[in-house]
PDB file of N, CA and C in Angstrom:
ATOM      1  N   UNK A   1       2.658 -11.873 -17.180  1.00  0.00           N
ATOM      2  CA  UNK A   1       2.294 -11.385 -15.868  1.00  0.00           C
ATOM      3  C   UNK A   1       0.896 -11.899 -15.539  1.00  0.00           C
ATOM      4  N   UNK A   2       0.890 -12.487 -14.270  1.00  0.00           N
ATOM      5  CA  UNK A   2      -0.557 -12.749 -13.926  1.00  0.00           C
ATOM      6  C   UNK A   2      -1.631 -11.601 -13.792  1.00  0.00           C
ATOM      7  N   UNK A   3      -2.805 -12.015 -14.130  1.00  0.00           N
ATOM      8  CA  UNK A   3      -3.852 -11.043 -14.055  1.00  0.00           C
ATOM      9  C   UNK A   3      -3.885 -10.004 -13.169  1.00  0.00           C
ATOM     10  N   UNK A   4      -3.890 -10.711 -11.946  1.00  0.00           N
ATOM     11  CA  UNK A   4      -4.207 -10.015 -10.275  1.00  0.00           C
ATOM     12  C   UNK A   4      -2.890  -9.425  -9.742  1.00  0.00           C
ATOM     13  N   UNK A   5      -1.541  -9.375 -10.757  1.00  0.00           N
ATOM     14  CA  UNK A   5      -0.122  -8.521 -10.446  1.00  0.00           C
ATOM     15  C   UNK A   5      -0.394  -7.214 -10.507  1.00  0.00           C
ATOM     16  N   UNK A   6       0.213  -6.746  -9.592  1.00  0.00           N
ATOM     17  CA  UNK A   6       0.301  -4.785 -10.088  1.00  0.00           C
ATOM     18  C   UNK A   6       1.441  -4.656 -10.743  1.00  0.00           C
ATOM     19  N   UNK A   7       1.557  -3.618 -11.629  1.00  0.00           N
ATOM     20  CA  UNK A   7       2.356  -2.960 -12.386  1.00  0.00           C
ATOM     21  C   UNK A   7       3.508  -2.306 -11.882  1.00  0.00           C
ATOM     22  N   UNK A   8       3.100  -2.055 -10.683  1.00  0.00           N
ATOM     23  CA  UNK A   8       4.076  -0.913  -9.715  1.00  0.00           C
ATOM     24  C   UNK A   8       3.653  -2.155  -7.719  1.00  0.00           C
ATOM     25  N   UNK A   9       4.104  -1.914  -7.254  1.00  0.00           N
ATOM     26  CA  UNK A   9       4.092  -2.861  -6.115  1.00  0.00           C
ATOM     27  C   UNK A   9       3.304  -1.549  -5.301  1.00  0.00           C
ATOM     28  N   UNK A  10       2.828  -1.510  -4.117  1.00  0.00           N
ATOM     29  CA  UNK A  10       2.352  -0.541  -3.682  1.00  0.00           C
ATOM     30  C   UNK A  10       3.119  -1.047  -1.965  1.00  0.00           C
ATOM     31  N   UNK A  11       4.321  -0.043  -1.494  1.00  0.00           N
ATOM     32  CA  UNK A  11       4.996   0.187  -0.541  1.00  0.00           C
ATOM     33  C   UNK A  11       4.040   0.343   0.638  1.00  0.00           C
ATOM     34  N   UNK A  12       4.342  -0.784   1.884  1.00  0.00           N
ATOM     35  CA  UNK A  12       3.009  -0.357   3.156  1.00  0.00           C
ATOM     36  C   UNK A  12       4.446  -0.551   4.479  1.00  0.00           C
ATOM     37  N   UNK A  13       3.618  -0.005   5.024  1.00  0.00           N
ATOM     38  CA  UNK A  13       4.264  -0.040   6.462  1.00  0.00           C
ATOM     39  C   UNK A  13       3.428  -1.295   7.326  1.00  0.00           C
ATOM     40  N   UNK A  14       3.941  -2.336   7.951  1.00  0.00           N
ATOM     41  CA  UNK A  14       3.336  -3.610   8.916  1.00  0.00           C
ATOM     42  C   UNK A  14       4.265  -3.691  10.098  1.00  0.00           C
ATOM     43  N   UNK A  15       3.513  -4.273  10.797  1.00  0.00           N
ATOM     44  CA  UNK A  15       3.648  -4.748  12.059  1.00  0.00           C
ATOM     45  C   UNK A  15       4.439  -3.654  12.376  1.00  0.00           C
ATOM     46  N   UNK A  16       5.562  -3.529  13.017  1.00  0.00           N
ATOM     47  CA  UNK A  16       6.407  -2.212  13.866  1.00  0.00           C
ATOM     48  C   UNK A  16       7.032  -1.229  13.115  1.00  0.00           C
ATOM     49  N   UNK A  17       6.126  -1.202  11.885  1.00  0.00           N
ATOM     50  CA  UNK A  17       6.886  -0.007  10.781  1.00  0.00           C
ATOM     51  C   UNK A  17       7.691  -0.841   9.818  1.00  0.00           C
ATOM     52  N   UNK A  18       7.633  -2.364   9.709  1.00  0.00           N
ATOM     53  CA  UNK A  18       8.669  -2.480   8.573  1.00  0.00           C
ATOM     54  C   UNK A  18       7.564  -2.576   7.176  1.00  0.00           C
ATOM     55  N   UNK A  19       8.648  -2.047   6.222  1.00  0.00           N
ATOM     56  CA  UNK A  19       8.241  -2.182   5.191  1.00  0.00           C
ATOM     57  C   UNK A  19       7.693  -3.398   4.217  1.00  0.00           C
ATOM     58  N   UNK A  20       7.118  -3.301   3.885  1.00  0.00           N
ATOM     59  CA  UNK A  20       6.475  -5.014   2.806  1.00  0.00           C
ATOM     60  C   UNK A  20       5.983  -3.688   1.532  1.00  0.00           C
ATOM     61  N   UNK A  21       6.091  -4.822   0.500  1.00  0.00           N
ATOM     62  CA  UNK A  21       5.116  -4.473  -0.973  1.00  0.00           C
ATOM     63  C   UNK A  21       4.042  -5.640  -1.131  1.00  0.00           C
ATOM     64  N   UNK A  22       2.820  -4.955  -1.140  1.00  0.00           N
ATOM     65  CA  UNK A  22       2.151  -5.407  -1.959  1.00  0.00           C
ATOM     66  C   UNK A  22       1.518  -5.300  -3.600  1.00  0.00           C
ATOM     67  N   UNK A  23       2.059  -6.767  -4.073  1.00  0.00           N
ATOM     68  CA  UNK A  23       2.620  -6.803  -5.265  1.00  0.00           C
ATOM     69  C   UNK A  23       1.398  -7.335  -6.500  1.00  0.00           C
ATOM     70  N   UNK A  24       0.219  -7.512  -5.553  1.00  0.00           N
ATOM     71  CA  UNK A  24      -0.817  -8.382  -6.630  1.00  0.00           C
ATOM     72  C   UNK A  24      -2.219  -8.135  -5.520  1.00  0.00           C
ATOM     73  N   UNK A  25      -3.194  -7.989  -6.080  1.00  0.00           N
ATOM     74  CA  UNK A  25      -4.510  -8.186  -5.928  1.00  0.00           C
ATOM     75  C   UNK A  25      -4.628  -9.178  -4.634  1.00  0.00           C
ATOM     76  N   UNK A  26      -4.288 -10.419  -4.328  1.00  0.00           N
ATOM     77  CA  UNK A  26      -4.417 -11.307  -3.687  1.00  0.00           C
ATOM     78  C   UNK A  26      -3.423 -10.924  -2.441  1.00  0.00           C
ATOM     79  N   UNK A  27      -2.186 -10.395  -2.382  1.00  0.00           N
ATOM     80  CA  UNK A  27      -1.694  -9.437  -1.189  1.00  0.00           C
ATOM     81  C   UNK A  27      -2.502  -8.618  -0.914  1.00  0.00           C
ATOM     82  N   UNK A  28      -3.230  -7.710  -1.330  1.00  0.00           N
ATOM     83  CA  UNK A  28      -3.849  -6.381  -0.643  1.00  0.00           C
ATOM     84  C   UNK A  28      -5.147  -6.889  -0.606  1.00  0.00           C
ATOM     85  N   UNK A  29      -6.010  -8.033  -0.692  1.00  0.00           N
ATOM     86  CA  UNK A  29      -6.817  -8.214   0.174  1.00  0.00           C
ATOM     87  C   UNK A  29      -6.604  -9.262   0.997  1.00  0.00           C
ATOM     88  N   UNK A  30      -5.858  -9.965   1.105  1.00  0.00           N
ATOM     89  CA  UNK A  30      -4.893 -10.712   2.563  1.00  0.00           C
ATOM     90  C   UNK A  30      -4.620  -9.185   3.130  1.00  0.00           C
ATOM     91  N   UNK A  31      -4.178  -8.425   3.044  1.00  0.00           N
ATOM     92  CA  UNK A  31      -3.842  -7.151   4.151  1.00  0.00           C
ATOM     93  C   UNK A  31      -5.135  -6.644   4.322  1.00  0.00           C
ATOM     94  N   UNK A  32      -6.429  -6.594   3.669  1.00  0.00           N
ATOM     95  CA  UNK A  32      -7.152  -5.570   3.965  1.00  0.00           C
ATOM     96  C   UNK A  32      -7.983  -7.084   4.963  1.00  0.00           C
ATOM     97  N   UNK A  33      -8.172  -8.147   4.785  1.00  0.00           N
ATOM     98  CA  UNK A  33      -8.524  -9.011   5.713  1.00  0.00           C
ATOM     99  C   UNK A  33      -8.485  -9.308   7.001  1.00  0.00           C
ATOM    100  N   UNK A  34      -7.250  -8.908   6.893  1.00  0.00           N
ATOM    101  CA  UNK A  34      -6.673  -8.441   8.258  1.00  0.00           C
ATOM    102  C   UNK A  34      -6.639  -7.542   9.333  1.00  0.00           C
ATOM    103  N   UNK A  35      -6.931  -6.578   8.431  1.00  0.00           N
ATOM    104  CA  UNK A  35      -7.337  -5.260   9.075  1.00  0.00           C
ATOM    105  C   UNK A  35      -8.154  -5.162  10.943  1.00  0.00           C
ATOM    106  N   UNK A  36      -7.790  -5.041  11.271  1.00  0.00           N
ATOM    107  CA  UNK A  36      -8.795  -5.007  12.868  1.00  0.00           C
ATOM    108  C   UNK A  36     -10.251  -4.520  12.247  1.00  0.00           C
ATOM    109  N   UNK A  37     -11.118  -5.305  12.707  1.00  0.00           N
ATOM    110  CA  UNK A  37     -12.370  -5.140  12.702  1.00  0.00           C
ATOM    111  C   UNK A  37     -12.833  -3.389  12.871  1.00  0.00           C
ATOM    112  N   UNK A  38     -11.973  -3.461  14.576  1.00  0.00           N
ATOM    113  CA  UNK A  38     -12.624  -1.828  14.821  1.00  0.00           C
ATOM    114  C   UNK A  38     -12.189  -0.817  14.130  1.00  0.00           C
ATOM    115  N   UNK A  39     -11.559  -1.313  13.414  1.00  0.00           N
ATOM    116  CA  UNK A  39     -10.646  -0.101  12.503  1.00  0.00           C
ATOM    117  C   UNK A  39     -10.942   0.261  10.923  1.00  0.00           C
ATOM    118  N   UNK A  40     -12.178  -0.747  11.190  1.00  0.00           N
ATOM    119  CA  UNK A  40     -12.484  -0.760   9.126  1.00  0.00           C
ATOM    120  C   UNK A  40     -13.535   0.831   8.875  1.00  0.00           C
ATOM    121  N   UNK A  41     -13.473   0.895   7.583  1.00  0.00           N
ATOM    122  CA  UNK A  41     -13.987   1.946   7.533  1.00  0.00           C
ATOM    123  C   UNK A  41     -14.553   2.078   6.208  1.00  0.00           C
ATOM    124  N   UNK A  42     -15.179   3.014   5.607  1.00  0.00           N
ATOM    125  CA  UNK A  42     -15.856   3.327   4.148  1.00  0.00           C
ATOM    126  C   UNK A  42     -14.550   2.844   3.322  1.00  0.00           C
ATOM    127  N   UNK A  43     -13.084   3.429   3.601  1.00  0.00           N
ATOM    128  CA  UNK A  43     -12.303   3.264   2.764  1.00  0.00           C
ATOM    129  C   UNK A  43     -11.990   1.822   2.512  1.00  0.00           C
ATOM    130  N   UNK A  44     -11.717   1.124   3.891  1.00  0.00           N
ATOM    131  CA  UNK A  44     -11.501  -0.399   3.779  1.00  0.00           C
ATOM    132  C   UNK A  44     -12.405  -1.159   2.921  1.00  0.00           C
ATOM    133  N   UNK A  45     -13.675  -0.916   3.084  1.00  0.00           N
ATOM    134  CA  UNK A  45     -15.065  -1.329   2.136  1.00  0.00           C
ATOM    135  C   UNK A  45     -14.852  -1.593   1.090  1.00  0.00           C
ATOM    136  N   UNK A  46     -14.694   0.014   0.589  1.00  0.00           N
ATOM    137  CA  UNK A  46     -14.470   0.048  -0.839  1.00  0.00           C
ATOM    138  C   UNK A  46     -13.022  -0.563  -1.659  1.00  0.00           C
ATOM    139  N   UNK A  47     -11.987  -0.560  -0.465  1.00  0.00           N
ATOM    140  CA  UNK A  47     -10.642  -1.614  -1.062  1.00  0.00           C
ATOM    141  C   UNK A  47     -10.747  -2.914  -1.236  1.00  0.00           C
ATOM    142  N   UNK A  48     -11.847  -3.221  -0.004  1.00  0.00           N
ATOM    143  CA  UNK A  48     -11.795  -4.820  -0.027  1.00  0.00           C
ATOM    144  C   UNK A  48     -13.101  -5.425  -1.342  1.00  0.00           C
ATOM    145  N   UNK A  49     -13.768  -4.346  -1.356  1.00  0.00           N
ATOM    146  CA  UNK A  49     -14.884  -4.804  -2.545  1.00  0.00           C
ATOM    147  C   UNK A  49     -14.161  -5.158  -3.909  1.00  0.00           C
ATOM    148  N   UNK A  50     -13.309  -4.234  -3.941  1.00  0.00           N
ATOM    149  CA  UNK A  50     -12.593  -3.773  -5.333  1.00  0.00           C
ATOM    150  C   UNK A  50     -11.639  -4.950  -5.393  1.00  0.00           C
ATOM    151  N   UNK A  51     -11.292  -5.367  -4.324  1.00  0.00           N
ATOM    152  CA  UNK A  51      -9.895  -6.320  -4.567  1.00  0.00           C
ATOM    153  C   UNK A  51     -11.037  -7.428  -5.076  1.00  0.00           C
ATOM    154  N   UNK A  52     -11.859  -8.039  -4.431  1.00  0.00           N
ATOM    155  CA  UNK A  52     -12.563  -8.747  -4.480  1.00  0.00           C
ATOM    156  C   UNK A  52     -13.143  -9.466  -6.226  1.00  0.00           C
ATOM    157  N   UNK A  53     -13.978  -8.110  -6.294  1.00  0.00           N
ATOM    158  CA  UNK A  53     -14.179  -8.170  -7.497  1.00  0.00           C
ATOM    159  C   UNK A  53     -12.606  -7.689  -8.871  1.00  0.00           C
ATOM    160  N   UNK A  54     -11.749  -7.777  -8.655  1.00  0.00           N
ATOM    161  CA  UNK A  54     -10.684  -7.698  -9.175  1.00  0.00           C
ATOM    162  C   UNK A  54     -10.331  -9.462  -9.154  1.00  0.00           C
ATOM    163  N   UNK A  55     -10.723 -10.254  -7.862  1.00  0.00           N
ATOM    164  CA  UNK A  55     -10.368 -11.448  -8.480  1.00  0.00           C
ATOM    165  C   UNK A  55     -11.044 -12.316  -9.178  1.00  0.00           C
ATOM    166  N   UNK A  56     -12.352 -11.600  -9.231  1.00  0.00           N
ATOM    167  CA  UNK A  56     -13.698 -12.542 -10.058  1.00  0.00           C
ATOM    168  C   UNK A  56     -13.333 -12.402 -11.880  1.00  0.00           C
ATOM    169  N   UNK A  57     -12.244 -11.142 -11.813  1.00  0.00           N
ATOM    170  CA  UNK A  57     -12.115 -10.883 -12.663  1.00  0.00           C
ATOM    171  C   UNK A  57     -13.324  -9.754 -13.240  1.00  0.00           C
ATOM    172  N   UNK A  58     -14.159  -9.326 -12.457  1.00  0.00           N
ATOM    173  CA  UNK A  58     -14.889  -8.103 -12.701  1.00  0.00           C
ATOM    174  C   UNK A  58     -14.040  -6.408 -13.331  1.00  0.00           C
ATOM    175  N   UNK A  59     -13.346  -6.430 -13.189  1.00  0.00           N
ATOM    176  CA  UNK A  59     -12.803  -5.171 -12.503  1.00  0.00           C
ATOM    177  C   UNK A  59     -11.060  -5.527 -12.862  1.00  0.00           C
ATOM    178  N   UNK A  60     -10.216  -4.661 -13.738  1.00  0.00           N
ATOM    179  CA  UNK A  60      -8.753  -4.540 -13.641  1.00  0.00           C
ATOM    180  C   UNK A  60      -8.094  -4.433 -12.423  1.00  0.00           C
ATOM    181  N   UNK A  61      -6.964  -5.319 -11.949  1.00  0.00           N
ATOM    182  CA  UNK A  61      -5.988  -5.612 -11.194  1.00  0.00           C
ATOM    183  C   UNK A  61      -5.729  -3.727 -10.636  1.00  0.00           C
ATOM    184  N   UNK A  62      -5.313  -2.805 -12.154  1.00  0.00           N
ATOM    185  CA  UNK A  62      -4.840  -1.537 -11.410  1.00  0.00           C
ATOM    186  C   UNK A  62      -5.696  -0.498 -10.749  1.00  0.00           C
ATOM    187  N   UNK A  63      -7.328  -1.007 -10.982  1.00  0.00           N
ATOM    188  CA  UNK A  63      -8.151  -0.276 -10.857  1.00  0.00           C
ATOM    189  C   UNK A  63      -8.438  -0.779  -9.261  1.00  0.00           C
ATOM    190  N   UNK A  64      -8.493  -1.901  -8.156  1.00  0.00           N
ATOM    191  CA  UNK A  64      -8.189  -2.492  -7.349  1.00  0.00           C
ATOM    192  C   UNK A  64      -6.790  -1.872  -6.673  1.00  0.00           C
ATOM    193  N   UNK A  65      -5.810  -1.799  -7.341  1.00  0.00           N
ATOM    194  CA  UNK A  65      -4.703  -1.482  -6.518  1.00  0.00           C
ATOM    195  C   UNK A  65      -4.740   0.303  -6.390  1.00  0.00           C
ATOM    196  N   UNK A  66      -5.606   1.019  -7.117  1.00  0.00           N
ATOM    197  CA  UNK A  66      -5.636   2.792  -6.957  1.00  0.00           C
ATOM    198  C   UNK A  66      -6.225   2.625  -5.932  1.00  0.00           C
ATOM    199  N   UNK A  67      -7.590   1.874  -5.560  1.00  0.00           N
ATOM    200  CA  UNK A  67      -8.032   2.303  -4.329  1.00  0.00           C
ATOM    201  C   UNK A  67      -7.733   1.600  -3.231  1.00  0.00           C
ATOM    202  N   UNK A  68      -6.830   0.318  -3.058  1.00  0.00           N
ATOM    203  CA  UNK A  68      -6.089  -0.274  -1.908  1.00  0.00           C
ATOM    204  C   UNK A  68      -5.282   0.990  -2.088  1.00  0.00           C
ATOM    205  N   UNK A  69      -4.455   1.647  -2.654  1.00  0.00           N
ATOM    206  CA  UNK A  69      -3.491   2.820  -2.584  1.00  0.00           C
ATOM    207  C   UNK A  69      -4.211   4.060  -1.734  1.00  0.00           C
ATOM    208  N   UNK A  70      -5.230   4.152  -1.970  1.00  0.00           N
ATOM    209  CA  UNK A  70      -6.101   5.271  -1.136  1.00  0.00           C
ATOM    210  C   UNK A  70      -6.378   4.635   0.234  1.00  0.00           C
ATOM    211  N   UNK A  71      -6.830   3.743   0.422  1.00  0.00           N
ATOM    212  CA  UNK A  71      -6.980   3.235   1.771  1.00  0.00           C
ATOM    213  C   UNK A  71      -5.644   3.227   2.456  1.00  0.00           C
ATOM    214  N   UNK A  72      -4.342   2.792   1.667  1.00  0.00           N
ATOM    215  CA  UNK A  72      -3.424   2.748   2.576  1.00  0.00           C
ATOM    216  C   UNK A  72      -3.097   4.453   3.217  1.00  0.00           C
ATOM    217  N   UNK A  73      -3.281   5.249   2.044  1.00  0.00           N
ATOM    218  CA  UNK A  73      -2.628   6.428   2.266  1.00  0.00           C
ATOM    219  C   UNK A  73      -3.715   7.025   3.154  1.00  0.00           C
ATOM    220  N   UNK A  74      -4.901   6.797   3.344  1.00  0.00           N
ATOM    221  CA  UNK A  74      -5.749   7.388   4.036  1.00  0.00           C
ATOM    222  C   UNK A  74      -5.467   7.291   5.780  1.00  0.00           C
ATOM    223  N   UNK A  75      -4.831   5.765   5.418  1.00  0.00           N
ATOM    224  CA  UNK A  75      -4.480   5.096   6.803  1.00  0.00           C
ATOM    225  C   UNK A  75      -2.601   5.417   7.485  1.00  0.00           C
ATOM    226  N   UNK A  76      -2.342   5.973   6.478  1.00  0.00           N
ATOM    227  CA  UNK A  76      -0.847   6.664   6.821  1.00  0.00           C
ATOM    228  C   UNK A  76      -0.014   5.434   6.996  1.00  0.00           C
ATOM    229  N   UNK A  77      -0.158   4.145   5.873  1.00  0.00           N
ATOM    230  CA  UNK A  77       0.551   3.409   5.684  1.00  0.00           C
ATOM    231  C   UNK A  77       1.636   3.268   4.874  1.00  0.00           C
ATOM    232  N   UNK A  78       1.525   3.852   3.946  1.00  0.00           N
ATOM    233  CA  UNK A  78       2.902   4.387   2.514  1.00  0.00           C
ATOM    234  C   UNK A  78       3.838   4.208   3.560  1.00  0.00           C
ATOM    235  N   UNK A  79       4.967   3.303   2.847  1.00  0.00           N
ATOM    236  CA  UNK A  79       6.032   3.548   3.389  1.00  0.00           C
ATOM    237  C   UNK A  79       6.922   4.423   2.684  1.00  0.00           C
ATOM    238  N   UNK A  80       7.632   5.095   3.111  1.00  0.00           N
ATOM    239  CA  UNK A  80       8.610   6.270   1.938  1.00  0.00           C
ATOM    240  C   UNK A  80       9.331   5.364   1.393  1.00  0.00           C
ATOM    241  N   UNK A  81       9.194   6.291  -0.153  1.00  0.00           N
ATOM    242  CA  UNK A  81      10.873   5.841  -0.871  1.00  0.00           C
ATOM    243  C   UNK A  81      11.752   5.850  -0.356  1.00  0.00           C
ATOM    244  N   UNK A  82      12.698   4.662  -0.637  1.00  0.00           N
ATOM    245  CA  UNK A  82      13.912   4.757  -0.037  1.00  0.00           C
ATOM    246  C   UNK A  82      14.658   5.422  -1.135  1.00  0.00           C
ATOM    247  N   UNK A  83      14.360   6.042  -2.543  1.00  0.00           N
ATOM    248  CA  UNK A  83      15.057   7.308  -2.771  1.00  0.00           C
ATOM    249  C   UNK A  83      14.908   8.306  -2.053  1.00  0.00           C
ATOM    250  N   UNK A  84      14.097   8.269  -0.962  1.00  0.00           N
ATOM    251  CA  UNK A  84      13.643   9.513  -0.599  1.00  0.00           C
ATOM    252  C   UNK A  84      14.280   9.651   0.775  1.00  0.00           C
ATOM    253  N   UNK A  85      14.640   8.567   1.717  1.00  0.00           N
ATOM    254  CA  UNK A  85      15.060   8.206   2.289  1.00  0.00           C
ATOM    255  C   UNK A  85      16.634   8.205   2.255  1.00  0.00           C
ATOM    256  N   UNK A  86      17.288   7.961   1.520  1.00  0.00           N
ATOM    257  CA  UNK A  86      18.253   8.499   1.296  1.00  0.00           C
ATOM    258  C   UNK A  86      18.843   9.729   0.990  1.00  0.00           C
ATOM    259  N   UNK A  87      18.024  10.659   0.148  1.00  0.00           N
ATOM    260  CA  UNK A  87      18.051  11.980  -0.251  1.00  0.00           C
ATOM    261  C   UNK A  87      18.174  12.548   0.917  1.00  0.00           C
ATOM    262  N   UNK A  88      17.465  12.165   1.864  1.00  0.00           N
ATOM    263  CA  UNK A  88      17.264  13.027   3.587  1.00  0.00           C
ATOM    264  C   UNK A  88      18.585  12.745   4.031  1.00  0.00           C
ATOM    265  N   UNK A  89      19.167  11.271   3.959  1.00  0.00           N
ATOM    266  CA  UNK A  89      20.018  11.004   4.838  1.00  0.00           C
ATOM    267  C   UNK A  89      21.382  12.089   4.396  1.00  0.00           C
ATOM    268  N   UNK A  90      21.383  12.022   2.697  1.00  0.00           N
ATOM    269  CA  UNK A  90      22.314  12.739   2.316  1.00  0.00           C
ATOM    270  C   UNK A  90      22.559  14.240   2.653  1.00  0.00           C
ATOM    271  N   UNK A  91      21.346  14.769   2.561  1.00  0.00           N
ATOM    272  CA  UNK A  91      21.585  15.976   2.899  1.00  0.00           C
ATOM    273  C   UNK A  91      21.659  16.633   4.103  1.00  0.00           C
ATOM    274  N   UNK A  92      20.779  15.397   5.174  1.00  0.00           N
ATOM    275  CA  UNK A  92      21.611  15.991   6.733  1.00  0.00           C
ATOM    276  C   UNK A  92      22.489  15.480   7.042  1.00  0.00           C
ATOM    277  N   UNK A  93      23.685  14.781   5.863  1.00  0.00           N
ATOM    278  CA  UNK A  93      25.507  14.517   6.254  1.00  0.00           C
ATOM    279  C   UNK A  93      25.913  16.025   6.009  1.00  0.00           C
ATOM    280  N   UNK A  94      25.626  16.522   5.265  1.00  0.00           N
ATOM    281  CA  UNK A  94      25.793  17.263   4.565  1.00  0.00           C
ATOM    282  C   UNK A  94      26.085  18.635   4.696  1.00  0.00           C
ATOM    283  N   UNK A  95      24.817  18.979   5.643  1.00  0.00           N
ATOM    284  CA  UNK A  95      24.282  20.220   6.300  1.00  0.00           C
ATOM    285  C   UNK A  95      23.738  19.591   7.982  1.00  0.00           C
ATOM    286  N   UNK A  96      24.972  19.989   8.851  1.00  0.00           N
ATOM    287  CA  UNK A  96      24.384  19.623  10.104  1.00  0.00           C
ATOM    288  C   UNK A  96      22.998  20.431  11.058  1.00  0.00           C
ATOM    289  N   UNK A  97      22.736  21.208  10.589  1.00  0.00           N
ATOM    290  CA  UNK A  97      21.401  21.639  10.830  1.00  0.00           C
ATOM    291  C   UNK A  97      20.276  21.706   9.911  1.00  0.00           C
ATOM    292  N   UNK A  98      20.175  20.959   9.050  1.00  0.00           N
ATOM    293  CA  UNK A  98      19.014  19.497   8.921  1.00  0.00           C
ATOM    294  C   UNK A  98      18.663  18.398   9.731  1.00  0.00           C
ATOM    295  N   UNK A  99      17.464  18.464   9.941  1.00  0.00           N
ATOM    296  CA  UNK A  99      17.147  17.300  10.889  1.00  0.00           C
ATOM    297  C   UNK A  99      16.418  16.744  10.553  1.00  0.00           C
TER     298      UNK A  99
END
């Protein structure tokens, strides 16, 4: 496995809600690069520092991807499990007053 891979992919929501993983160090700061200017924040900072120095090799790949994981979740990007996603679907076949 390359250095800058995550262990676990970290699930984001882009462009109109579809789902992407970012799967390595070098994805989640291409996403945090991207980020709209007006929209950056302490959290973005500290993701994009971390990715950064994650590729100098300062700093572990998973220790980089906990806090791209906080920035995303801060930013209400997580996309749900699609176990989880399914679990819903199942149980409002199921029970028609689930919604």
């Amino acid at each position: 496995m390359k250095p800058d891979m995550f262990r676990r992919p970290v699930s984001i929501l882009v462009g109109l809600g579809f789902p992407a993983e970012v799967r390595s160090v070098m994805d989640a700061y291409r996403h945090l690069s991207e980020w709209p200017t007006s929209l950056r924040d302490s959290a973005h900072a500290i993701a994009l520092k971390a990715c950064s120095a994650a590729l100098s090799g300062e700093i572990e790949a998973e220790t980089a991807r906990g806090l791209f994981l906080a920035f995303a979740e801060k930013h209400d990007l997580l996309a749900p499990e699609t176990n989880m996603i399914a679990a819903s679907r199942l149980r409002r076949d199921r029970d028609p007053h689930v919604q």
